[in-house]
Protein backbone atom coordinates (compact mmCIF):
# COMPACT_ATOMS: atom_id res chain seq x y z
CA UNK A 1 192.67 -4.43 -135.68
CA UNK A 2 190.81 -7.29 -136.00
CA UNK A 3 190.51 -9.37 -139.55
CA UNK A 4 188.03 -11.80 -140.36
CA UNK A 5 187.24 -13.65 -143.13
CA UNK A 6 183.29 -13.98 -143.82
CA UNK A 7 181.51 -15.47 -147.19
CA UNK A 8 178.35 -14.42 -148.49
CA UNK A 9 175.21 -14.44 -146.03
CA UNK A 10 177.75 -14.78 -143.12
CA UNK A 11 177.91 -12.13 -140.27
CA UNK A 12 180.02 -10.58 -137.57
CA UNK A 13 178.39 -9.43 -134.30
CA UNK A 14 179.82 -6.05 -132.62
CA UNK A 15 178.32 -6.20 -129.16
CA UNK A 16 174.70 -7.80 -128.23
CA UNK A 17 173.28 -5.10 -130.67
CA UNK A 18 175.00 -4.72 -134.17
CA UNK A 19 174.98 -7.36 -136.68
CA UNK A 20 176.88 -7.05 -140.42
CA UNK A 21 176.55 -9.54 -142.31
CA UNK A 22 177.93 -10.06 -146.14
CA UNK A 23 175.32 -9.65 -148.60
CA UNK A 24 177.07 -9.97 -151.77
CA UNK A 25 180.92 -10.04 -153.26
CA UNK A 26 181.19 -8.31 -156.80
CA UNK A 27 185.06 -7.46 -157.91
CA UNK A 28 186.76 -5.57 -155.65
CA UNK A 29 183.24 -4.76 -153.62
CA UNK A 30 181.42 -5.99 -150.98
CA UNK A 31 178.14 -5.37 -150.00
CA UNK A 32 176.95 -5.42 -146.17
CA UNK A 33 174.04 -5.38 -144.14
CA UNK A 34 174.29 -3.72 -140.79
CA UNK A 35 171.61 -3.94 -138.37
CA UNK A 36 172.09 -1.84 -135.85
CA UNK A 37 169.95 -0.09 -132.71
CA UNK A 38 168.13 2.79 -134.63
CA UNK A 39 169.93 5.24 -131.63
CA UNK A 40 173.12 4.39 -133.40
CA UNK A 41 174.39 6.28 -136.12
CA UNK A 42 175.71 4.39 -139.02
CA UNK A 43 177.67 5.91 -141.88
CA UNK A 44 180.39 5.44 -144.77
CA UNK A 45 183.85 6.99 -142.77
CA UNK A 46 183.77 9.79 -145.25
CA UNK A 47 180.37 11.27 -144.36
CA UNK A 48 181.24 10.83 -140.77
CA UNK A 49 184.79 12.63 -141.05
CA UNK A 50 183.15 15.41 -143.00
CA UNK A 51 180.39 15.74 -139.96
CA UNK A 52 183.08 15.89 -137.57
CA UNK A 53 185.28 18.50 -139.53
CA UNK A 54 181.80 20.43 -140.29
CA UNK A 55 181.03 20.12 -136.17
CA UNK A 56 184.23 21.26 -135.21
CA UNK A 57 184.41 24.19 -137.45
CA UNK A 58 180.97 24.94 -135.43
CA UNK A 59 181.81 24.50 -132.42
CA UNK A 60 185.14 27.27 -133.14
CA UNK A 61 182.19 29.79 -134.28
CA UNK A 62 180.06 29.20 -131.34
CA UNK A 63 183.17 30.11 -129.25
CA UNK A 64 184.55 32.72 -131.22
CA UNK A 65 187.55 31.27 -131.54
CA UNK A 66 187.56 31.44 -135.49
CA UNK A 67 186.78 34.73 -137.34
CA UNK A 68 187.13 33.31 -140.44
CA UNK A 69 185.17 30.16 -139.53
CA UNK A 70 182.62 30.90 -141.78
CA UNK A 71 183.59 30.94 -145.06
CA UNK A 72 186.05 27.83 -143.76
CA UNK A 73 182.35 25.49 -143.00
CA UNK A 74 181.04 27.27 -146.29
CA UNK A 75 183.88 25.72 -148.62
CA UNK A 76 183.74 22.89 -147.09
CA UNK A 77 180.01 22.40 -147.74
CA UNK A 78 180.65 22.72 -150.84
CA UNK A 79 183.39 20.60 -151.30
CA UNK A 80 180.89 17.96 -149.95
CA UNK A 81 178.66 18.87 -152.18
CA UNK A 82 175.47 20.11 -149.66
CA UNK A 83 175.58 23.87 -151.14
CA UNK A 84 176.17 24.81 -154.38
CA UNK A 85 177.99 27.68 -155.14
CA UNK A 86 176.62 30.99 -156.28
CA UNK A 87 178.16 30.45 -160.47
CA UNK A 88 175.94 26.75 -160.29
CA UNK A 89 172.63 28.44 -159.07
């Protein structure tokens, strides 16, 4: 892993492509700007580990490799919160 130390308005560069640069330092937060090719998918890590749990639950259905597979991608929809369950509704 690489560490850097940046201050405010200060950026990194990841390639020719992505920029992040500091925006602002409050407490124990940090705000960043990322600029980034629009093909390029940019998200907070847990949004992108629930996509990949909710794509490889998915890709078990589409195979038929998980009976249960449903109700599995339901809860964890929920637990997300992207479905609400049937006593919120």
């Amino acid at each position: 892993m690489l560490v850097l130390s940046r201050k405010k308005n200060e950026s990194i560069m990841i390639g020719n492509e992505i920029e992040i640069t500091v925006l602002a330092c409050e407490g124990n937060s940090v705000k960043l700007g990322i600029e980034a090719p629009e093909q390029v998918r940019v998200l907070r890590r847990e949004l992108w580990k629930a996509f990949r749990e909710q794509e490889a639950i998915a890709q078990r259905l589409a195979s038929g490799e998980e009976p249960g597979g449903f109700e599995q991608l339901r809860e964890l929809l929920v637990e997300e919160g992207k479905l609400e369950t049937e006593s919120e509704s």
